[in-house]
PDB file of N, CA and C in Angstrom:
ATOM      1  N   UNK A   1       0.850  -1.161   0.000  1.00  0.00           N
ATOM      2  CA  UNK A   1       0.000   0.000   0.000  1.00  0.00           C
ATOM      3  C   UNK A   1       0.897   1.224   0.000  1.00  0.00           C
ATOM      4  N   UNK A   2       0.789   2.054  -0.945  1.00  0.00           N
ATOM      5  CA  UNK A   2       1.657   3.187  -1.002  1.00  0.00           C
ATOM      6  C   UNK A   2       1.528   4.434  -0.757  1.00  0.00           C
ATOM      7  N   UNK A   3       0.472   4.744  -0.176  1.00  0.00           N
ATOM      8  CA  UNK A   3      -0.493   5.612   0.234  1.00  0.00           C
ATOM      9  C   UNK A   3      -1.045   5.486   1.642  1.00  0.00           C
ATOM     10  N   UNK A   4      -0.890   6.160   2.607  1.00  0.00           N
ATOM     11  CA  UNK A   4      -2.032   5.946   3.961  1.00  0.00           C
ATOM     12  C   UNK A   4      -3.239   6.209   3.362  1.00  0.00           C
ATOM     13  N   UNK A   5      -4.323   5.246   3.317  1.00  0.00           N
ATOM     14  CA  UNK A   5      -5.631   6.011   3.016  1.00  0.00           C
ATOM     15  C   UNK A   5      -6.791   6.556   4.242  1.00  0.00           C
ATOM     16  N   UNK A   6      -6.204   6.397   5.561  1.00  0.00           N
ATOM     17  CA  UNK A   6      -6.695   6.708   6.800  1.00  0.00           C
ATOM     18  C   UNK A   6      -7.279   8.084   6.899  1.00  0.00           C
ATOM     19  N   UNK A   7      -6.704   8.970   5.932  1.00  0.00           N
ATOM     20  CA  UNK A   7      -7.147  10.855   6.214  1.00  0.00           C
ATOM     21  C   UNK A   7      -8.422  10.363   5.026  1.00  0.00           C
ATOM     22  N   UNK A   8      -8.352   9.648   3.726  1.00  0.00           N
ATOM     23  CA  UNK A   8      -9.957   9.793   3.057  1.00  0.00           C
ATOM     24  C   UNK A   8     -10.677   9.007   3.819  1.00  0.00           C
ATOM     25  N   UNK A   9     -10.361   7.981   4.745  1.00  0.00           N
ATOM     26  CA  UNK A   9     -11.128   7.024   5.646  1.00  0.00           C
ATOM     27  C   UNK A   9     -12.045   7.882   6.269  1.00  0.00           C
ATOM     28  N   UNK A  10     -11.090   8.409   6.658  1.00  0.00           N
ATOM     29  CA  UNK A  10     -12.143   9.834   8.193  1.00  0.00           C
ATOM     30  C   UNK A  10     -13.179  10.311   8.202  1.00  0.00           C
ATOM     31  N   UNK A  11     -12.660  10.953   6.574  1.00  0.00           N
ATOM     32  CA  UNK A  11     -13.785  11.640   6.048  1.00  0.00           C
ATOM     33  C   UNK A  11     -15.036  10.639   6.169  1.00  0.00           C
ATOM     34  N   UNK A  12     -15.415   9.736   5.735  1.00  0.00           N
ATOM     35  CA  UNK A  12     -16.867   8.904   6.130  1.00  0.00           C
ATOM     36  C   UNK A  12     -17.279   9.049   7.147  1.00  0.00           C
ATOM     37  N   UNK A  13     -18.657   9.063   6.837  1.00  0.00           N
ATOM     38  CA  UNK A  13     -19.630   9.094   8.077  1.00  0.00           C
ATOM     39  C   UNK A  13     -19.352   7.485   8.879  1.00  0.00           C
ATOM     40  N   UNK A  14     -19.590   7.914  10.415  1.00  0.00           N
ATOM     41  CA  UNK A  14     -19.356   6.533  11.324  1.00  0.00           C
ATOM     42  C   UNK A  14     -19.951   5.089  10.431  1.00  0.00           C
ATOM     43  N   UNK A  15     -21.157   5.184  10.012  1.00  0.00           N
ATOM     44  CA  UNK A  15     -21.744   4.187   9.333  1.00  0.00           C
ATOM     45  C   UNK A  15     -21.210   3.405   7.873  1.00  0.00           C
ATOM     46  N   UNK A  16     -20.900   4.726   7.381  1.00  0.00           N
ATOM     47  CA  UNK A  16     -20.105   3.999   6.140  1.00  0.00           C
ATOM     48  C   UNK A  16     -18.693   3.405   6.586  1.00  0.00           C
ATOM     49  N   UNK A  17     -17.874   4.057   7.972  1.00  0.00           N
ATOM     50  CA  UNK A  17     -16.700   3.596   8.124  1.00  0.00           C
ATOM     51  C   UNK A  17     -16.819   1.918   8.804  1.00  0.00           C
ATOM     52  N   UNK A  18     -18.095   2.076   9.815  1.00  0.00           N
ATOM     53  CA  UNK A  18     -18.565   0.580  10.013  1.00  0.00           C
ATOM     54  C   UNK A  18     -18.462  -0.004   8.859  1.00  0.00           C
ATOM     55  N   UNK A  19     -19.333  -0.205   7.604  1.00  0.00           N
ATOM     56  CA  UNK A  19     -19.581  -0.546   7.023  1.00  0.00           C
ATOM     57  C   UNK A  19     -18.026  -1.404   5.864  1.00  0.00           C
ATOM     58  N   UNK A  20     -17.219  -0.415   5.714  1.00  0.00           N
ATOM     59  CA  UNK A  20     -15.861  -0.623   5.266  1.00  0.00           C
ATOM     60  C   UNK A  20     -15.466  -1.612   6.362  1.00  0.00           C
ATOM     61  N   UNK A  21     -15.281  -1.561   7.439  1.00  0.00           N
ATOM     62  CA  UNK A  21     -14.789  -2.423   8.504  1.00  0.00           C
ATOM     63  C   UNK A  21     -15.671  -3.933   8.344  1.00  0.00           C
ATOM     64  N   UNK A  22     -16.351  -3.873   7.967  1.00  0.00           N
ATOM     65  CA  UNK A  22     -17.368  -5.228   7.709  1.00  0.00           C
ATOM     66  C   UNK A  22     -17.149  -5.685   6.252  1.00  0.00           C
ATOM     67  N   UNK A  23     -17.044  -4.659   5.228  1.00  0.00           N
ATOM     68  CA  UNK A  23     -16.413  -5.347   4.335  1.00  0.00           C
ATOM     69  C   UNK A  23     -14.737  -5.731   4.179  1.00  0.00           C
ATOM     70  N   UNK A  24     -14.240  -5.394   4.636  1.00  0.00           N
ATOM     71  CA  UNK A  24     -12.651  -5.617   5.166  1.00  0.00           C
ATOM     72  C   UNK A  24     -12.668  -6.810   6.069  1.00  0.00           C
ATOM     73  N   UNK A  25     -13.641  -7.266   6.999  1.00  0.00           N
ATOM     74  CA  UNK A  25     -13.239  -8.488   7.539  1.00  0.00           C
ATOM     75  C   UNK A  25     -14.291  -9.444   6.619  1.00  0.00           C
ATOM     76  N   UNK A  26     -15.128  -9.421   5.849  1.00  0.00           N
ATOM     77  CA  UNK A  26     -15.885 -10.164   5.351  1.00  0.00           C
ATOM     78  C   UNK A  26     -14.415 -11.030   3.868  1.00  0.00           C
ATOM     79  N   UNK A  27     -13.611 -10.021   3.582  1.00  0.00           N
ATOM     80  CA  UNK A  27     -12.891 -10.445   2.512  1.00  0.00           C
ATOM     81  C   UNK A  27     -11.797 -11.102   3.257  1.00  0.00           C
ATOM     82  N   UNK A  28     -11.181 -10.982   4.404  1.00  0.00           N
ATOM     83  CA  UNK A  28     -10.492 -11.514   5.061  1.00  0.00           C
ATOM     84  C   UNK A  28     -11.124 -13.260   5.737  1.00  0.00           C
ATOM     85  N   UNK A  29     -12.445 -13.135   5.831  1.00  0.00           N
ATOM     86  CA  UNK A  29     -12.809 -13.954   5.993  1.00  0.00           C
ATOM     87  C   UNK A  29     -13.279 -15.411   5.020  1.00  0.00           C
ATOM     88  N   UNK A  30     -13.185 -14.365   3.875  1.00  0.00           N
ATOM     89  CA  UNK A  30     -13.351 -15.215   2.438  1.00  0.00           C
ATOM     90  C   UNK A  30     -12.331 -16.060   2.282  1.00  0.00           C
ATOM     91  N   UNK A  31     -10.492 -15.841   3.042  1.00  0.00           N
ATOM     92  CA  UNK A  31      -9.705 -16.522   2.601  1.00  0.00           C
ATOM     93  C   UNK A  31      -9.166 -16.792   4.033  1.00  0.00           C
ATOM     94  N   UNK A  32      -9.587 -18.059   4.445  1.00  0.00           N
ATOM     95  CA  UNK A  32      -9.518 -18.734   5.652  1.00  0.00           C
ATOM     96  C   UNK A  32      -7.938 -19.381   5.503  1.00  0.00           C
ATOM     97  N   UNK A  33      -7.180 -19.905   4.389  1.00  0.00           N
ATOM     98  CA  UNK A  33      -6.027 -20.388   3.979  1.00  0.00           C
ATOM     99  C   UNK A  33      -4.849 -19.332   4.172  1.00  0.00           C
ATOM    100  N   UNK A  34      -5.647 -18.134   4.610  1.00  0.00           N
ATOM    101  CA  UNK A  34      -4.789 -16.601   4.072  1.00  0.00           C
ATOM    102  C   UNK A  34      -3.762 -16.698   5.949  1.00  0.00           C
ATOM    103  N   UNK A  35      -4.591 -17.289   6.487  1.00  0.00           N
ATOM    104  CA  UNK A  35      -4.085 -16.736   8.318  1.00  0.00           C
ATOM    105  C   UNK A  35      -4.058 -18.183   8.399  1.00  0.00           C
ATOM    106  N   UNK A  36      -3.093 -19.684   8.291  1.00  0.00           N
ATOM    107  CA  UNK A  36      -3.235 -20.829   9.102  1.00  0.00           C
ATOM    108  C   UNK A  36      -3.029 -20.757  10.662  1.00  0.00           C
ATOM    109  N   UNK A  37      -3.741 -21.858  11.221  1.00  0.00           N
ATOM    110  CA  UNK A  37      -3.626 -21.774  12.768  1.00  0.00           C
ATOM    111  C   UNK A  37      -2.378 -22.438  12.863  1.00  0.00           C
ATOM    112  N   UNK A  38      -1.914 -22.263  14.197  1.00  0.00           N
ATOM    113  CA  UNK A  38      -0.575 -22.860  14.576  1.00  0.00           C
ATOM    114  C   UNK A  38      -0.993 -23.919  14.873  1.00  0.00           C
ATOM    115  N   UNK A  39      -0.038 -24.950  15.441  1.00  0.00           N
ATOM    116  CA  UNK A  39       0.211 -26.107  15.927  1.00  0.00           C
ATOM    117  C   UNK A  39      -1.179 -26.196  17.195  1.00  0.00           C
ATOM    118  N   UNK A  40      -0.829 -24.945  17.862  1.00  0.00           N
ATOM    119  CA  UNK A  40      -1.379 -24.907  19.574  1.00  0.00           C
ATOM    120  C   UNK A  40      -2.949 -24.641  19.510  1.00  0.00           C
ATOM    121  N   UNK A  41      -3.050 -23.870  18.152  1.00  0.00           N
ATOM    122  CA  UNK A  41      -4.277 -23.269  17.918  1.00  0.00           C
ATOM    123  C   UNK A  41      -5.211 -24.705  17.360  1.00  0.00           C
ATOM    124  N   UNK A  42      -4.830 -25.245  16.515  1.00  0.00           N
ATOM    125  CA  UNK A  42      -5.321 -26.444  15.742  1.00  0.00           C
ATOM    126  C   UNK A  42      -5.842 -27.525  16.817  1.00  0.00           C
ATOM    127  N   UNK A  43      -4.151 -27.916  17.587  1.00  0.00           N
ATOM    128  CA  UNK A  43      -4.526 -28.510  19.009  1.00  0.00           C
ATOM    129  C   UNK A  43      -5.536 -28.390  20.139  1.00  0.00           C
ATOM    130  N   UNK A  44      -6.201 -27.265  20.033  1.00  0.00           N
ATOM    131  CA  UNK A  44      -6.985 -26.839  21.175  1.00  0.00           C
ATOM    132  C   UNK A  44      -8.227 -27.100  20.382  1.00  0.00           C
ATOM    133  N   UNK A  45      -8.362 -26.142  19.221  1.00  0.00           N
ATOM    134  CA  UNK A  45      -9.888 -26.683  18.646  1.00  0.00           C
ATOM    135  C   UNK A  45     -10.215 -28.585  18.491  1.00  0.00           C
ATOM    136  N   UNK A  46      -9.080 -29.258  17.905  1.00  0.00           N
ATOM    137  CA  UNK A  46      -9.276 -30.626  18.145  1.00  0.00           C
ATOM    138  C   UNK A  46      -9.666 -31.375  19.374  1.00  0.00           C
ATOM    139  N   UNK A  47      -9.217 -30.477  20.520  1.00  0.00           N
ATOM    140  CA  UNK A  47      -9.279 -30.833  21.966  1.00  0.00           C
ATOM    141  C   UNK A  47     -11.244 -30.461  21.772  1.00  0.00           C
ATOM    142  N   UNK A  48     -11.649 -29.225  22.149  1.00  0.00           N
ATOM    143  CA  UNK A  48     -12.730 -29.260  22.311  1.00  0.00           C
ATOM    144  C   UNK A  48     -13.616 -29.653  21.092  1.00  0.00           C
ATOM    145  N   UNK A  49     -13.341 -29.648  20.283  1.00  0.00           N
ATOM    146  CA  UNK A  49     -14.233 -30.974  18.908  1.00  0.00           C
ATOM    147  C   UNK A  49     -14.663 -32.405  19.866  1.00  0.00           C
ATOM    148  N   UNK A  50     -13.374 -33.024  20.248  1.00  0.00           N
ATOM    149  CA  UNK A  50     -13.070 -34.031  20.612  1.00  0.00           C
ATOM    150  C   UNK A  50     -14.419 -34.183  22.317  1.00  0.00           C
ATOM    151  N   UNK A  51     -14.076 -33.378  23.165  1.00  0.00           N
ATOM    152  CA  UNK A  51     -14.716 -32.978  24.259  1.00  0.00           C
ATOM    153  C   UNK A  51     -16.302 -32.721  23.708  1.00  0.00           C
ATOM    154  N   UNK A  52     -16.611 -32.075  22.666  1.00  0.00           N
ATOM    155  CA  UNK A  52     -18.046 -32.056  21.929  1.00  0.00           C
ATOM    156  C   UNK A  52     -18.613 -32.744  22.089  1.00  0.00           C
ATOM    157  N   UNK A  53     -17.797 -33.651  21.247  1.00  0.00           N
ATOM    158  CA  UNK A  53     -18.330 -35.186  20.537  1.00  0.00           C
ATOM    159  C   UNK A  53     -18.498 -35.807  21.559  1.00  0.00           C
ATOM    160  N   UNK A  54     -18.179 -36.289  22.625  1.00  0.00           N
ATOM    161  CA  UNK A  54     -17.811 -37.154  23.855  1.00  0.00           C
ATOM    162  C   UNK A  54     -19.168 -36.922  24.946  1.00  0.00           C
ATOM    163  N   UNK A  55     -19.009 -35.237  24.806  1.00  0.00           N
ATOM    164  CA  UNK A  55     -20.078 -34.823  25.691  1.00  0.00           C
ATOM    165  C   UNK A  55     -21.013 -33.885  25.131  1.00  0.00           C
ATOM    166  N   UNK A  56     -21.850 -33.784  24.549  1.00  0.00           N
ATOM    167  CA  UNK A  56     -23.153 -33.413  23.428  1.00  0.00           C
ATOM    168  C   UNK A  56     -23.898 -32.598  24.571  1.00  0.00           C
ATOM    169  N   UNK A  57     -23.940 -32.853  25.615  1.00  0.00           N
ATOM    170  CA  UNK A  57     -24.654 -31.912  26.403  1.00  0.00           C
ATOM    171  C   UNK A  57     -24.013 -31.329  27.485  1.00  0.00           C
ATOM    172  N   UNK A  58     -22.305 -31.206  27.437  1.00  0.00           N
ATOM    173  CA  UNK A  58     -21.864 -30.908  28.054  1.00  0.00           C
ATOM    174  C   UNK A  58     -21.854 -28.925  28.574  1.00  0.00           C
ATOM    175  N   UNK A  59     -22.160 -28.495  26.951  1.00  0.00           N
ATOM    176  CA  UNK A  59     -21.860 -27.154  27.126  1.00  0.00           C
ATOM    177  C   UNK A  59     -23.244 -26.481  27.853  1.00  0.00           C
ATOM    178  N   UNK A  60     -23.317 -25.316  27.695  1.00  0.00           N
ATOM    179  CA  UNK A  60     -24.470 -24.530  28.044  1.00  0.00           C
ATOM    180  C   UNK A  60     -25.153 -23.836  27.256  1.00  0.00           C
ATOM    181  N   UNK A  61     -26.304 -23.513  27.230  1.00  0.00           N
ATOM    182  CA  UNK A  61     -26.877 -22.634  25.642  1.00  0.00           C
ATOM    183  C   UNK A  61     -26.858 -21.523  25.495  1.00  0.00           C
ATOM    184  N   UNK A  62     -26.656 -21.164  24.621  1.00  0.00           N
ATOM    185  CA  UNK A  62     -26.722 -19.502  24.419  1.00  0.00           C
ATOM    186  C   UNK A  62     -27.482 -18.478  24.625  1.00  0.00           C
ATOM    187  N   UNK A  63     -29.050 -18.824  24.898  1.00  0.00           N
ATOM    188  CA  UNK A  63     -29.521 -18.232  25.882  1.00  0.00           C
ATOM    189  C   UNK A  63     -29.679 -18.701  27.026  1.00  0.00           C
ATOM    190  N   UNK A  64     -28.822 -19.191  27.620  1.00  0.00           N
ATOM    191  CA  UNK A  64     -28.550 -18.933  29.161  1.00  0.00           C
ATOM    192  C   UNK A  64     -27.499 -17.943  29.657  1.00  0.00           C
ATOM    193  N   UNK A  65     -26.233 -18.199  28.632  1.00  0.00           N
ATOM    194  CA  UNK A  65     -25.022 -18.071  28.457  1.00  0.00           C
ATOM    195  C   UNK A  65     -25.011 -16.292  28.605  1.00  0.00           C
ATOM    196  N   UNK A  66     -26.585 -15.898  27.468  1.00  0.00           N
ATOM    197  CA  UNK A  66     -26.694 -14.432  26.972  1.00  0.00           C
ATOM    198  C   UNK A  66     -27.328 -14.094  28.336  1.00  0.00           C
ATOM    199  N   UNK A  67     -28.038 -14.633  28.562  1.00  0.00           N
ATOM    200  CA  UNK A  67     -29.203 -13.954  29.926  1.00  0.00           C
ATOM    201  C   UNK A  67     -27.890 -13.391  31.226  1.00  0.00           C
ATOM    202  N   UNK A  68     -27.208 -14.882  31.630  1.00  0.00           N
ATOM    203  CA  UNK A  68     -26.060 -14.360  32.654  1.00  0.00           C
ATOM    204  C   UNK A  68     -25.337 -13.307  32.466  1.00  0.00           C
ATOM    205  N   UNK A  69     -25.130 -13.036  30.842  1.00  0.00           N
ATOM    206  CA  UNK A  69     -24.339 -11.828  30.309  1.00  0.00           C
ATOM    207  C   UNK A  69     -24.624 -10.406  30.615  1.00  0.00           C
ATOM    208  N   UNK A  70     -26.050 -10.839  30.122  1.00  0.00           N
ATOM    209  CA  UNK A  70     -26.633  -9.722  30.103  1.00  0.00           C
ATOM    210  C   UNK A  70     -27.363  -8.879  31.484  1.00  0.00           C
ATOM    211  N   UNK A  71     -27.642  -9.810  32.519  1.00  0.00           N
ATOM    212  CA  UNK A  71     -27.909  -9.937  34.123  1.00  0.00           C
ATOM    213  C   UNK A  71     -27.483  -9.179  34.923  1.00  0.00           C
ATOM    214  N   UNK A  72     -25.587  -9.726  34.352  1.00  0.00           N
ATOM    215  CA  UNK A  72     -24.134  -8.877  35.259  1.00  0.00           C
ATOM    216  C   UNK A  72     -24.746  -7.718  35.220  1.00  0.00           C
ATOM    217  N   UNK A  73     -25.171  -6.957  34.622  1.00  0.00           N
ATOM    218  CA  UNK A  73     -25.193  -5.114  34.462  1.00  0.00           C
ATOM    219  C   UNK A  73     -25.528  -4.531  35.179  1.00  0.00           C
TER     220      UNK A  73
END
């Protein structure tokens, strides 16, 4: 990039700059091959895959998970 483009960034209204920020991780997200996980990272998701599978009702649901979240306040 040969240019900062951060001073025409500014200029946008908050919404359109959201909006850039959502398309900027949406294209980042398009190329999952682009960021590989490490060794430790791979290891841990296999760990709780593994823990999933084993225990299907082990976790808690997401609205419970949200309610406690949302409770704290």
């Amino acid at each position: 990039m040969g240019t900062n483009p951060l001073p025409e960034i500014l200029k946008l209204s908050v919404s359109e700059r959201i909006q850039l920020v959502e398309d900027i991780w949406d294209s980042i997200a398009a190329e999952p091959d682009a960021l590989p996980l490490t060794d430790e990272q791979q290891a841990e998701l296999d760990r709780r895959l593994a823990d999933a599978e084993t225990n299907p009702g082990g976790g808690t649901p997401w609205s419970e998970v949200k309610a406690r979240l949302l409770g704290s306040r």
